[in-house]
C-alpha atoms as a PDB file:
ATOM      1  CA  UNK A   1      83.350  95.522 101.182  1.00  0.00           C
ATOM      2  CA  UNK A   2      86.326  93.932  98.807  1.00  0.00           C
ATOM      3  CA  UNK A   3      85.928  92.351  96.047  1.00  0.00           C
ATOM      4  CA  UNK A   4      88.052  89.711  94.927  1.00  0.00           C
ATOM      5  CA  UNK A   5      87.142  89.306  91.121  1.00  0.00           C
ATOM      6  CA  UNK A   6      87.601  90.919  87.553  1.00  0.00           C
ATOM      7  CA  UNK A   7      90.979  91.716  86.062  1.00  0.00           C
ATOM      8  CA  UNK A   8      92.247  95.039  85.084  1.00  0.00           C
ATOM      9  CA  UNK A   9      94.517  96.084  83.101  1.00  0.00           C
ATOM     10  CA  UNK A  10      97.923  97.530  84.289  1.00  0.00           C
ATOM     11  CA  UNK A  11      97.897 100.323  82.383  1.00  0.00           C
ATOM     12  CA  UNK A  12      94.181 101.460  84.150  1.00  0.00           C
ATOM     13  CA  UNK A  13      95.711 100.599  87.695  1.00  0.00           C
ATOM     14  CA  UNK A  14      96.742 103.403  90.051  1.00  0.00           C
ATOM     15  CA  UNK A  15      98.648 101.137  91.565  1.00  0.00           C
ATOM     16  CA  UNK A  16      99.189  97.641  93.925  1.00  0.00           C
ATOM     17  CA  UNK A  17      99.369  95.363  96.610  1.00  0.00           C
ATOM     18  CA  UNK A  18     101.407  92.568  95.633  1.00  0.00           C
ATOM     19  CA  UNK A  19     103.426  89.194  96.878  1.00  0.00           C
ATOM     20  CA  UNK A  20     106.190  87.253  94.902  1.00  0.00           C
ATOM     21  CA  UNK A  21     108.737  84.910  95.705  1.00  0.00           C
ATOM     22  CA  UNK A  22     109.163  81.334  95.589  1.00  0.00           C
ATOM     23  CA  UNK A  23     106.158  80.903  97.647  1.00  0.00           C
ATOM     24  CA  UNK A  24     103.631  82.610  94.871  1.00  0.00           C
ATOM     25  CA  UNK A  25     105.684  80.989  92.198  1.00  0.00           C
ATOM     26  CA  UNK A  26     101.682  79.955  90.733  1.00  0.00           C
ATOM     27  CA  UNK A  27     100.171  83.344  91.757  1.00  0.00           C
ATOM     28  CA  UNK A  28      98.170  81.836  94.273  1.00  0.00           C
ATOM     29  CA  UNK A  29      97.725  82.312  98.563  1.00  0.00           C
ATOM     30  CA  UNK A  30      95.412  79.895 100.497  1.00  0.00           C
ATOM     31  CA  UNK A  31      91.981  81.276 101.220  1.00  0.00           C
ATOM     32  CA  UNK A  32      93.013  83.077 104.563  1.00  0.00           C
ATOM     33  CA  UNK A  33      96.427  84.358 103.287  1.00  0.00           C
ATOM     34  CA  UNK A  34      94.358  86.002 100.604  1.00  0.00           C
ATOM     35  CA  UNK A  35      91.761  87.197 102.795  1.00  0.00           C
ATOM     36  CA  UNK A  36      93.984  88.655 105.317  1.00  0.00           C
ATOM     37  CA  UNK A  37      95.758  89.873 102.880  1.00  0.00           C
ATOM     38  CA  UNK A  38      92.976  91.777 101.393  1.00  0.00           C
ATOM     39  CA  UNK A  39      91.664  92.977 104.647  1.00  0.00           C
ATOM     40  CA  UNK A  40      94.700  94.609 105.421  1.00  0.00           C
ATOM     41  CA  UNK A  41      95.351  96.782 102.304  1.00  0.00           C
ATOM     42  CA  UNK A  42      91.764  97.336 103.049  1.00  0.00           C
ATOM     43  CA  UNK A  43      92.300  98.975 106.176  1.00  0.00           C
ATOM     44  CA  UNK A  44      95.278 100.553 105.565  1.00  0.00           C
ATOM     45  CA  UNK A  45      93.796 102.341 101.917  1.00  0.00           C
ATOM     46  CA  UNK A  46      91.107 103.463 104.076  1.00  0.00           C
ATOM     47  CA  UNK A  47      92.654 104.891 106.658  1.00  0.00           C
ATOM     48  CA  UNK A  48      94.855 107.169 104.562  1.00  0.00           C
ATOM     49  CA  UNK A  49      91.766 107.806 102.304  1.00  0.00           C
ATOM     50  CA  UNK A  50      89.493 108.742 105.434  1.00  0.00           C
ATOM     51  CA  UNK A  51      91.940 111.104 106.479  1.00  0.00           C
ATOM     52  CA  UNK A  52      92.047 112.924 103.322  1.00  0.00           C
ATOM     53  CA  UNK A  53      88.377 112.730 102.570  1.00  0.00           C
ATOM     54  CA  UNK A  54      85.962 112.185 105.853  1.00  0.00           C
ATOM     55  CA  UNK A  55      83.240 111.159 103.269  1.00  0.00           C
ATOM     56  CA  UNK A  56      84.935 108.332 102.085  1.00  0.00           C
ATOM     57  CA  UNK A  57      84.149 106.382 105.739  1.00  0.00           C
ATOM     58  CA  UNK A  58      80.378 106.306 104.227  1.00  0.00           C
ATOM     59  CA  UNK A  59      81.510 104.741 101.270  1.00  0.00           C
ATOM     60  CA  UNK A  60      82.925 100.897 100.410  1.00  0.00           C
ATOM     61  CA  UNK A  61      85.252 100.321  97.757  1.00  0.00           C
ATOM     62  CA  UNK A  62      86.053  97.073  95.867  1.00  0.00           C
ATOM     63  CA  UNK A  63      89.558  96.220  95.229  1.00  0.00           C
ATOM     64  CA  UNK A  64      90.199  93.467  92.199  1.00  0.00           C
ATOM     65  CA  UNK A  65      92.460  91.052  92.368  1.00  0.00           C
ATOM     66  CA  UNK A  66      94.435  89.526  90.025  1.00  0.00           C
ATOM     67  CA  UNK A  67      96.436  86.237  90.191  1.00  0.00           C
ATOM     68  CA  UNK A  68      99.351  85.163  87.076  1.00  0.00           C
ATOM     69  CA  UNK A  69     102.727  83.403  87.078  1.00  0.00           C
ATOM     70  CA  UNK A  70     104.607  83.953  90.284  1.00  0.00           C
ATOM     71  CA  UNK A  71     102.688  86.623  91.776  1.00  0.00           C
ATOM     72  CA  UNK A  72      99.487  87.076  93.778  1.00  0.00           C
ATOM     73  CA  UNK A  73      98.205  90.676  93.451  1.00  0.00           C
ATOM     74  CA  UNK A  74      95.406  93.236  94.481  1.00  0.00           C
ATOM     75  CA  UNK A  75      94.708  96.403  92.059  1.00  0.00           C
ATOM     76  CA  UNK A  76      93.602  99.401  92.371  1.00  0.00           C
ATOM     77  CA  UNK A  77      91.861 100.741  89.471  1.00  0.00           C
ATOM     78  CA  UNK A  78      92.059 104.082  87.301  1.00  0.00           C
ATOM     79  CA  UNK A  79      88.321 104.610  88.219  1.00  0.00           C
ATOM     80  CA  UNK A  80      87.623 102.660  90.985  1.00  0.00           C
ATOM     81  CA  UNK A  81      84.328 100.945  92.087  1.00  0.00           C
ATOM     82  CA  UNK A  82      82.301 102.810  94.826  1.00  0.00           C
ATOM     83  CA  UNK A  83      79.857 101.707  96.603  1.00  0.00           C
ATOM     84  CA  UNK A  84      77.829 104.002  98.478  1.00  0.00           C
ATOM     85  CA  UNK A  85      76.493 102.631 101.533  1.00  0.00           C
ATOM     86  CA  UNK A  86      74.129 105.587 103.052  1.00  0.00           C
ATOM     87  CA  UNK A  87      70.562 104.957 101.818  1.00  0.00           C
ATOM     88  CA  UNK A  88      71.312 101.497 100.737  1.00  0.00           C
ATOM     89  CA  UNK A  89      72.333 102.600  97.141  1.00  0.00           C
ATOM     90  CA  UNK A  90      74.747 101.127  95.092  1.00  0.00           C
ATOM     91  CA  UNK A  91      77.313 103.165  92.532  1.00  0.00           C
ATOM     92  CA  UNK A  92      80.272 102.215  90.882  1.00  0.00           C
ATOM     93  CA  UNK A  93      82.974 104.263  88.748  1.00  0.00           C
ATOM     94  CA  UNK A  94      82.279 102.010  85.825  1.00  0.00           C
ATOM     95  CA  UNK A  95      78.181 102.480  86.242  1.00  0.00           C
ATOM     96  CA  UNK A  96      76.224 105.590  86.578  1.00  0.00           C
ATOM     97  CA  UNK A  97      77.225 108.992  85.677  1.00  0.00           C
ATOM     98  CA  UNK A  98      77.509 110.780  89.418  1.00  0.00           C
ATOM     99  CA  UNK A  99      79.881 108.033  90.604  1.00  0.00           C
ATOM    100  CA  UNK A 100      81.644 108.746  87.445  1.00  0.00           C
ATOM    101  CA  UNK A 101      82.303 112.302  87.588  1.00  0.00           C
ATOM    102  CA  UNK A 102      82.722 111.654  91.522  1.00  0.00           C
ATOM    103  CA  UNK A 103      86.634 109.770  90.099  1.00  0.00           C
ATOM    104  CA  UNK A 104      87.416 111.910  87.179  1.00  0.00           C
ATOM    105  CA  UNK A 105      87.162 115.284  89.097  1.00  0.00           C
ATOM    106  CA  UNK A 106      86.333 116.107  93.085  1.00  0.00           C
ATOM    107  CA  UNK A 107      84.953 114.060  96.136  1.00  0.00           C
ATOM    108  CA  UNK A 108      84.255 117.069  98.702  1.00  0.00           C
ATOM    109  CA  UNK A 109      87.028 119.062  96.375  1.00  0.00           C
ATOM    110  CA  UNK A 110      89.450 116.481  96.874  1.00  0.00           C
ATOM    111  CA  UNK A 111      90.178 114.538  93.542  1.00  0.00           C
ATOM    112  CA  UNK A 112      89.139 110.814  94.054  1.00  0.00           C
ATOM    113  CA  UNK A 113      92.215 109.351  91.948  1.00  0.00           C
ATOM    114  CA  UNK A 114      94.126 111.643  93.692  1.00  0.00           C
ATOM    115  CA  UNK A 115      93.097 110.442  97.402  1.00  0.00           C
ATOM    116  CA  UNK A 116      93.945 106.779  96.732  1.00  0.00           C
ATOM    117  CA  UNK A 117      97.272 107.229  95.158  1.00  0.00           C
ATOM    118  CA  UNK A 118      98.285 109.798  97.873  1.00  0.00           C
ATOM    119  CA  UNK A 119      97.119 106.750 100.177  1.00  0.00           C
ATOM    120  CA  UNK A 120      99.297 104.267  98.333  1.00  0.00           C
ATOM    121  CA  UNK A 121     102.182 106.615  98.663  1.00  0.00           C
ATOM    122  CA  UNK A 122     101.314 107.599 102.538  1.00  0.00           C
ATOM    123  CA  UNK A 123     101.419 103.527 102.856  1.00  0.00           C
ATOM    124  CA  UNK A 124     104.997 103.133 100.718  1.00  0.00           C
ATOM    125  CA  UNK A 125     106.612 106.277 103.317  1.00  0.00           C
ATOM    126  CA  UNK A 126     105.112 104.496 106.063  1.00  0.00           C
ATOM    127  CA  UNK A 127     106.949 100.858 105.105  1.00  0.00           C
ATOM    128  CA  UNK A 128     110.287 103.476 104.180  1.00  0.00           C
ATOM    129  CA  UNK A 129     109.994 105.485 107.696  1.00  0.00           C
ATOM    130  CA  UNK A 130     109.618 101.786 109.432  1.00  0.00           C
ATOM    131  CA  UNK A 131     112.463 100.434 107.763  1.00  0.00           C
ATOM    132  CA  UNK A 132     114.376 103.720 108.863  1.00  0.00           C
ATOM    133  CA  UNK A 133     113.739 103.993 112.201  1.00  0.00           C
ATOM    134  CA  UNK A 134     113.191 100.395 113.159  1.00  0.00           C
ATOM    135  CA  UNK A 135     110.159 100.943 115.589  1.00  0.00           C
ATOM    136  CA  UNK A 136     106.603 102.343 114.663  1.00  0.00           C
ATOM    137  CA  UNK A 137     105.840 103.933 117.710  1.00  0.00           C
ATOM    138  CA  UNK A 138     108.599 106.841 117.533  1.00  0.00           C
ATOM    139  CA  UNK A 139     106.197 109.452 116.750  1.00  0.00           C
ATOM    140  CA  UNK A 140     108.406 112.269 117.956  1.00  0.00           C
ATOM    141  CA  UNK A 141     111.495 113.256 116.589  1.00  0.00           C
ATOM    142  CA  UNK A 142     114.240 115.980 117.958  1.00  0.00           C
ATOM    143  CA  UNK A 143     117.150 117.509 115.903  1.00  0.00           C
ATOM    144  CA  UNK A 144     114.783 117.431 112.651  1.00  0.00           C
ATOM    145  CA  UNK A 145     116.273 119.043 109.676  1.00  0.00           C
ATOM    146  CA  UNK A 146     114.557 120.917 106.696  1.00  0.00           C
ATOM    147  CA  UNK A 147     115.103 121.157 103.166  1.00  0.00           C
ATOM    148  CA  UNK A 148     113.359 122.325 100.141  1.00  0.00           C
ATOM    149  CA  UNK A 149     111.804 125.114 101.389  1.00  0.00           C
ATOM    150  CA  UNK A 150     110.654 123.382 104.363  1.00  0.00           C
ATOM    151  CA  UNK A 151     108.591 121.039 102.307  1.00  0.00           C
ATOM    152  CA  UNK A 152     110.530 118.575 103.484  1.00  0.00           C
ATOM    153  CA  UNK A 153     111.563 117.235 106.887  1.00  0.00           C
ATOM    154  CA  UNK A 154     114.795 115.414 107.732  1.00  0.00           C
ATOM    155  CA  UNK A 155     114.248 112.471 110.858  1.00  0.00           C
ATOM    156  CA  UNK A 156     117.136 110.686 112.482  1.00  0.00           C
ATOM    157  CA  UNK A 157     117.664 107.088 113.603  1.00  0.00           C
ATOM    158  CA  UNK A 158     119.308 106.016 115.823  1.00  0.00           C
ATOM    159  CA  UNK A 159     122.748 105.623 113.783  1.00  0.00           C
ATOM    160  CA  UNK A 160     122.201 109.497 112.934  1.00  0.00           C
ATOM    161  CA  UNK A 161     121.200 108.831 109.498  1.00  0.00           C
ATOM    162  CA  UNK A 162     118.758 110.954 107.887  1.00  0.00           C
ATOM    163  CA  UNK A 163     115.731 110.231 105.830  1.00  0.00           C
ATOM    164  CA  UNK A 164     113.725 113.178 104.607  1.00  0.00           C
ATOM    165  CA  UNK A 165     110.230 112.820 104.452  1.00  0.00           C
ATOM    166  CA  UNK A 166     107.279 115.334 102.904  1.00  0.00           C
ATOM    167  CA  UNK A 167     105.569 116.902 105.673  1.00  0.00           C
ATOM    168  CA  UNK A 168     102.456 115.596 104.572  1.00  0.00           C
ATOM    169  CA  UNK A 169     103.288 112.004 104.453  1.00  0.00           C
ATOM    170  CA  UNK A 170     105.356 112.618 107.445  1.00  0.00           C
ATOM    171  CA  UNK A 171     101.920 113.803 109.409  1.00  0.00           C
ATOM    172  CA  UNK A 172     100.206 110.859 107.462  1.00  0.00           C
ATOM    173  CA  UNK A 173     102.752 108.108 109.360  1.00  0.00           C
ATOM    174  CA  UNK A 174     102.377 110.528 112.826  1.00  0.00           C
ATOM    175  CA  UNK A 175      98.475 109.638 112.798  1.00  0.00           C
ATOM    176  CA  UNK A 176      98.816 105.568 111.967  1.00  0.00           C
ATOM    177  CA  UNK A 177      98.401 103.023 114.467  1.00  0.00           C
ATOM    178  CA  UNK A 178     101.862 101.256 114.760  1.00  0.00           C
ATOM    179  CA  UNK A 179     100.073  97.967 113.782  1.00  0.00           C
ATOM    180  CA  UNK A 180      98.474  99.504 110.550  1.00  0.00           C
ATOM    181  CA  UNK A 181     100.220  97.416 108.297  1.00  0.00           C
ATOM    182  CA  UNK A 182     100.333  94.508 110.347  1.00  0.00           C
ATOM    183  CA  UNK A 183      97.885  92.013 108.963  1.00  0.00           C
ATOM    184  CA  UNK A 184     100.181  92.811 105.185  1.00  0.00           C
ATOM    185  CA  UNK A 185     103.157  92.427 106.901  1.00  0.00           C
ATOM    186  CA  UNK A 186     102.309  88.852 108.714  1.00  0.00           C
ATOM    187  CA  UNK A 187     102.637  87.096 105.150  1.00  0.00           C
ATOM    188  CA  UNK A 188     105.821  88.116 104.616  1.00  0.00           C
ATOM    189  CA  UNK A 189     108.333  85.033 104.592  1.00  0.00           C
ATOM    190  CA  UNK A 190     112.183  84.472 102.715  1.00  0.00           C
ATOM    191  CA  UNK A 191     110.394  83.702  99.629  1.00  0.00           C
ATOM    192  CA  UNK A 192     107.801  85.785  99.653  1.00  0.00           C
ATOM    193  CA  UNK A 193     107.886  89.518  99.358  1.00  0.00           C
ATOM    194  CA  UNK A 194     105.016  91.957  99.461  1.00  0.00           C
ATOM    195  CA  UNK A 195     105.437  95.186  97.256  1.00  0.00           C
ATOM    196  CA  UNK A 196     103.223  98.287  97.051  1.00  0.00           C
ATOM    197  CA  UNK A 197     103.365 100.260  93.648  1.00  0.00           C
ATOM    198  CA  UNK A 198     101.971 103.390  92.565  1.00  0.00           C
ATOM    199  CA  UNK A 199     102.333 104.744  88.902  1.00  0.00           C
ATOM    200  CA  UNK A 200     102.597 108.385  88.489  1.00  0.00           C
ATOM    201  CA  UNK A 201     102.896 110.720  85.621  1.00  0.00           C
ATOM    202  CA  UNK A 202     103.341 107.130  83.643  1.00  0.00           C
ATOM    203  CA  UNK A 203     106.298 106.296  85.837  1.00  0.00           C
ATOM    204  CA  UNK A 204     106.334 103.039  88.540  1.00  0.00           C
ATOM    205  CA  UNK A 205     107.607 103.878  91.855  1.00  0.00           C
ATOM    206  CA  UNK A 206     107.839 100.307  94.122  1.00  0.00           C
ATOM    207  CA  UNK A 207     108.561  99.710  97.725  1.00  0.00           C
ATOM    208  CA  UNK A 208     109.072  96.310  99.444  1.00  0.00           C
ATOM    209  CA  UNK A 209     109.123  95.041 102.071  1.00  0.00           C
ATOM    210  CA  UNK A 210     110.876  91.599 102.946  1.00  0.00           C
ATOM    211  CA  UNK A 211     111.564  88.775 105.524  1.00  0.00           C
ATOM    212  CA  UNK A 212     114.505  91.465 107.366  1.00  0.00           C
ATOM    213  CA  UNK A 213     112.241  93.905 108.805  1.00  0.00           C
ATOM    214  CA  UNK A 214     108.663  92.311 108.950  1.00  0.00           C
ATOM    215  CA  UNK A 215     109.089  92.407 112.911  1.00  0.00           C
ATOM    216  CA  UNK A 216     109.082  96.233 112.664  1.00  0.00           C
ATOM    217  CA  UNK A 217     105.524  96.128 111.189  1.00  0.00           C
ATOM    218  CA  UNK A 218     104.035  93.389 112.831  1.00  0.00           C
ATOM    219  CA  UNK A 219     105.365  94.193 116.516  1.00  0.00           C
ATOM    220  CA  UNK A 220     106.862  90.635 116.762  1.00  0.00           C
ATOM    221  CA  UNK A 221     109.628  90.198 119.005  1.00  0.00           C
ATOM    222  CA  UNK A 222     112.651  90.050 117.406  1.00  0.00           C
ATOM    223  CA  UNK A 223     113.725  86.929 116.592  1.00  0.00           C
ATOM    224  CA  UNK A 224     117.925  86.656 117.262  1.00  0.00           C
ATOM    225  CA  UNK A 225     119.370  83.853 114.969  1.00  0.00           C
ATOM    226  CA  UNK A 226     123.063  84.568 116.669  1.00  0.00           C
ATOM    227  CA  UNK A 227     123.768  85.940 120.077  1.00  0.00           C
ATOM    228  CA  UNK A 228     123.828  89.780 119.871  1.00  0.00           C
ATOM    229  CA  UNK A 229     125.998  91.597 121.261  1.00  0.00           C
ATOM    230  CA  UNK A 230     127.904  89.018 123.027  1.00  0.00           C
ATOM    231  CA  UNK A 231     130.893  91.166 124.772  1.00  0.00           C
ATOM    232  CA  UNK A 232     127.486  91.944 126.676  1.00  0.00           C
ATOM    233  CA  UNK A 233     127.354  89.141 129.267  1.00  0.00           C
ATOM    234  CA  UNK A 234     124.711  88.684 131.988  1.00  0.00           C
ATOM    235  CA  UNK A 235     125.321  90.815 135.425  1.00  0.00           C
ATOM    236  CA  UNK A 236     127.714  92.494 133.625  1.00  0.00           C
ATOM    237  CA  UNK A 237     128.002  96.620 134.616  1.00  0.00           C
ATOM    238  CA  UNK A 238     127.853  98.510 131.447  1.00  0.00           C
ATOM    239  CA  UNK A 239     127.993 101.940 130.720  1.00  0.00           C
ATOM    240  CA  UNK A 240     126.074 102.657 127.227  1.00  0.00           C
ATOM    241  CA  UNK A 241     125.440 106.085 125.093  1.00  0.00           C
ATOM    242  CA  UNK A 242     122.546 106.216 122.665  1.00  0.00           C
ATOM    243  CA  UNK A 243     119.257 107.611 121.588  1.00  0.00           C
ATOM    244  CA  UNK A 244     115.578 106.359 124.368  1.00  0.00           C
ATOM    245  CA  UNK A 245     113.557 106.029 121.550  1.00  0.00           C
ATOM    246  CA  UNK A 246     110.404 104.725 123.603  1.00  0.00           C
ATOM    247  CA  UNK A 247     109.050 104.280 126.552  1.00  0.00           C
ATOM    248  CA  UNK A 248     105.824 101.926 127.799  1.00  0.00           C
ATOM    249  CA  UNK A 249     104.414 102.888 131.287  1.00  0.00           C
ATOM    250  CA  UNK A 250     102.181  99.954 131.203  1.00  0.00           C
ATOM    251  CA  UNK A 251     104.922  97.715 131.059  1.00  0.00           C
ATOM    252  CA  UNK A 252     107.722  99.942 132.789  1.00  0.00           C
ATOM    253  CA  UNK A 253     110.116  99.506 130.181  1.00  0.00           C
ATOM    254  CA  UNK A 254     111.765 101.976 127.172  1.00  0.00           C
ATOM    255  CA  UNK A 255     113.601 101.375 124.358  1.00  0.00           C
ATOM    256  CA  UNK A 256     117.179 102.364 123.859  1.00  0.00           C
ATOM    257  CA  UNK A 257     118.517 102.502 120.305  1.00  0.00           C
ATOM    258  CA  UNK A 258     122.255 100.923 120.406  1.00  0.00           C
ATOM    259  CA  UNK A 259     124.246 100.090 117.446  1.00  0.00           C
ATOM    260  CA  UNK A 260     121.455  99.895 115.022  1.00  0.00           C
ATOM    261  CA  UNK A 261     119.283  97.624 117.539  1.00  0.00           C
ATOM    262  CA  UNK A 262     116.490  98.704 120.039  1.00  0.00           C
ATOM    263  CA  UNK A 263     116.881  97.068 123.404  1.00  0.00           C
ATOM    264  CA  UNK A 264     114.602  96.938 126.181  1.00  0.00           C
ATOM    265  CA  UNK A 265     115.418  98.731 129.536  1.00  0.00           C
ATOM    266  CA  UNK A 266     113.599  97.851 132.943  1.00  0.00           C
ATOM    267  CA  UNK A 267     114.342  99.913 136.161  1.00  0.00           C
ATOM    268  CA  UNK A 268     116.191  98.816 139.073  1.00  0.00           C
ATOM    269  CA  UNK A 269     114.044 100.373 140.890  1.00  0.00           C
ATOM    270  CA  UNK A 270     110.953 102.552 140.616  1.00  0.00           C
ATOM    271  CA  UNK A 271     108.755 103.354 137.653  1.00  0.00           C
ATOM    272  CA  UNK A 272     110.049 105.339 133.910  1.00  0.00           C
ATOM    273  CA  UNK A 273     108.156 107.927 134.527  1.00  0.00           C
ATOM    274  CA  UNK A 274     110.877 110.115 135.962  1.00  0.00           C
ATOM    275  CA  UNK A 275     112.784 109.306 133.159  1.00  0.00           C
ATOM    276  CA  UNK A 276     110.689 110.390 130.609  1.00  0.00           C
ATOM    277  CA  UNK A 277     112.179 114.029 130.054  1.00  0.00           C
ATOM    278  CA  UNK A 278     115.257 112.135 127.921  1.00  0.00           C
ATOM    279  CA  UNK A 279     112.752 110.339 125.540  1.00  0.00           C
ATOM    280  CA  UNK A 280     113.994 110.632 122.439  1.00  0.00           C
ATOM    281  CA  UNK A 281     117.684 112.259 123.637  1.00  0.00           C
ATOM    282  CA  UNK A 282     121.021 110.869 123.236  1.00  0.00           C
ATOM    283  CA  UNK A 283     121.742 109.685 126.570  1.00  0.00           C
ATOM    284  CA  UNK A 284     124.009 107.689 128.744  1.00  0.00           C
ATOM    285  CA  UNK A 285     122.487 104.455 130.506  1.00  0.00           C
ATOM    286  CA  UNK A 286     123.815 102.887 133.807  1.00  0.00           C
ATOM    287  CA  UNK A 287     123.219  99.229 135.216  1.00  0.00           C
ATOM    288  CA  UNK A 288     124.015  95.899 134.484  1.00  0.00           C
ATOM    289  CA  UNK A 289     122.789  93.240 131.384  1.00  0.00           C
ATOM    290  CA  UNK A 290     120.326  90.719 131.754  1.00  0.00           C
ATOM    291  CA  UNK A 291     120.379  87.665 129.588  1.00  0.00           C
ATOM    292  CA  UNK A 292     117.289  85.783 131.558  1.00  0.00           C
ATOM    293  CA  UNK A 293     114.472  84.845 128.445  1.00  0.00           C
ATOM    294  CA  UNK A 294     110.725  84.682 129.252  1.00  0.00           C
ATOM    295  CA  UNK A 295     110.819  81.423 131.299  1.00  0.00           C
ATOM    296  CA  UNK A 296     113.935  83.064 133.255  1.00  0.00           C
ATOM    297  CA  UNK A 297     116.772  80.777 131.840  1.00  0.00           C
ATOM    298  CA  UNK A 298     120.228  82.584 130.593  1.00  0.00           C
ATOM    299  CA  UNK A 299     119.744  82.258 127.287  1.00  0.00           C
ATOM    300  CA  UNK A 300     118.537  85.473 125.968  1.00  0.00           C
ATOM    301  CA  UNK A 301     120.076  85.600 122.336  1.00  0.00           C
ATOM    302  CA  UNK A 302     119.448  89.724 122.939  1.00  0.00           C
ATOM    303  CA  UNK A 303     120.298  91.674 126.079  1.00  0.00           C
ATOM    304  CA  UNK A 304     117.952  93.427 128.210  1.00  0.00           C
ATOM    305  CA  UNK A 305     119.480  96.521 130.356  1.00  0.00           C
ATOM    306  CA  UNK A 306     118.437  96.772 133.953  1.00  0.00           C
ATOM    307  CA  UNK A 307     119.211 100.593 134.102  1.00  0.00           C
ATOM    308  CA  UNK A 308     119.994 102.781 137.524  1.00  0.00           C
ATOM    309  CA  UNK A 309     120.298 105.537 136.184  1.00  0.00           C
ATOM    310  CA  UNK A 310     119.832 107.539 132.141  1.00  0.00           C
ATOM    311  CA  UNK A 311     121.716 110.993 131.527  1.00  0.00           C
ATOM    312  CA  UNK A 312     120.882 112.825 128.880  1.00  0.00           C
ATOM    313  CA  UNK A 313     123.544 113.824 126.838  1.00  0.00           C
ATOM    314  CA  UNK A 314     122.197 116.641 125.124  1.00  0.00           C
ATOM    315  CA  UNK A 315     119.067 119.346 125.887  1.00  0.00           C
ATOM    316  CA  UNK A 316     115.578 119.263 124.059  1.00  0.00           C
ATOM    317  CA  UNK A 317     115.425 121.091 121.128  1.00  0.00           C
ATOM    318  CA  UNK A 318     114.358 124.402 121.813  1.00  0.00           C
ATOM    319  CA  UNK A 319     112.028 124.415 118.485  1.00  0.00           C
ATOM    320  CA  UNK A 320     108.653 123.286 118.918  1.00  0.00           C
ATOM    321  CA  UNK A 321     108.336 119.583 117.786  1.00  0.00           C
ATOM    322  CA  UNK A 322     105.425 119.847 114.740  1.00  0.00           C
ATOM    323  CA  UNK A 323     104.875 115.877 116.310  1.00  0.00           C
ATOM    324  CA  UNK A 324     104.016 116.639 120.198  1.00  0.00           C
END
């Protein structure tokens, strides 16, 4: 259950959902915007909450929301409202004296304050590990690196740049659905920005997300304003190296991480299946480009590869993935 009234104070907030831009320049969404909007932090608090603290799934929460000058917001408070479903009774942070000492110290020894800012920060790494890797559904990663005494773990993209992630967040983003933040992510336009903050230790740590990589969380297809890759023409015979970074038996196609861009490969023949050993290898891929778009004309602004062939280009890592 969510809540969409009473205003809170900043300084009693763990942290935020919010949107600004041009298009909140009154601090208010439309009725479905806002309700969409609320469903999905909804989900994706609970999700990240649940996994911490199994209890929590009996338990609804109410989120406020507040609305000023050029922003449209939803809180999340210092002691946050709980209401506890089993039974049919009702508690709240603010109201009786178990609910109370349920947020100040442990819920099933895990510290209630504690479980919803670790969810706002599991939601900021997943929005940074997105924005890194450019597809959601790379769950496993090879040629990992470690720092900090292990605690935490290096993951490369397909450019071989490395973001390094704590293992626990890193597990956290490992157990999401791809489309987690998807419902967020949908209202995200040019002028209008969605931002998740957290305050820690009295300090503000932000992450956004903007117009540039909303397809990443909301599993659109790609939308190409220029041709890419244009050297690429249709029929043409190439002969690429990069990184498979997916593959999709249902629809017999993988992804192939080229120059910063994921495009789709199809078989000449066959099914992926016997390709599936160089997931997630540097690899070479044979065939020829296909510029045909859904209604089969030649005017694909981004090339598909009809492949004959993928050689991997270096052997699995001999280390046991921690993601398999």
């Amino acid at each position: 259950m969510i809540n969409s009234t009473g205003l809170v104070k900043r300084q009693q907030n763990l942290g935020y959902l919010k949107y600004n831009g041009e298009m909140v320049e009154e601090g208010y969404m439309d009725a479905r915007k806002s309700a969409q909007a609320l469903l999905g932090f909804d989900e994706a608090v609970r999700f990240f909450a649940c996994h911490q603290a199994p209890d929590l799934k009996k338990t609804d929460f109410e989120f406020p929301v507040r609305v000023k000058k050029g922003s449209w917001e939803v809180v999340v408070p210092d002691l946050i409202e709980l209401a506890k479903v089993s039974g049919g009774l009702i508690a709240t942070a603010y109201g009786t004296k178990a609910a109370q000492k349920m947020a100040e110290n442990d819920f099933k020894d895990v510290g209630l304050k504690d479980v919803f800012r670790k969810s706002l920060h599991a939601i900021q790494w997943v929005i940074k590990i997105g924005k890194h890797l450019g597809d959601l559904t790379i769950k496993k990663f090879n040629d990992v690196k470690f720092i900090d005494n292990n605690a935490l773990i290096g993951i490369r993209n397909s450019e071989g740049e490395y973001l390094y992630v704590p293992k626990e967040f890193l597990d956290f983003y490992v157990a999401a659905n791809p489309k987690l933040l998807a419902k967020m992510s949908e209202l995200v336009e040019e002028e209008r920005v969605l931002s998740i903050g957290v305050y820690t230790h009295g300090e503000l740590i932000e992450e956004s997300l903007t117009r540039k990589h909303r397809r990443i969380f909301t599993q659109e297809v790609e939308e190409q304003e220029e041709e890419l890759f244009p050297e690429l023409k249709h029929n043409a015979k190439v002969i690429l190296e990069g990184e498979l970074t997916r593959g999709n038996e249902m629809t017999n196609t993988m992804g192939f991480g080229y120059k910063g861009h994921i495009l789709t490969c199809l078989p000449l023949y066959g099914s992926i299946v016997h390709f599936k050993p160089s997931l997630f290898l540097k690899c070479r891929i044979e065939g020829s480009i296909s510029r045909r778009d859904e209604k089969g004309r030649l005017t694909a602004k981004k090339p598909k590869i009809i492949f004959t062939d993928i050689i991997p280009l270096e052997k699995e890592s001999d280390t046991p993935s921690l993601f398999d």
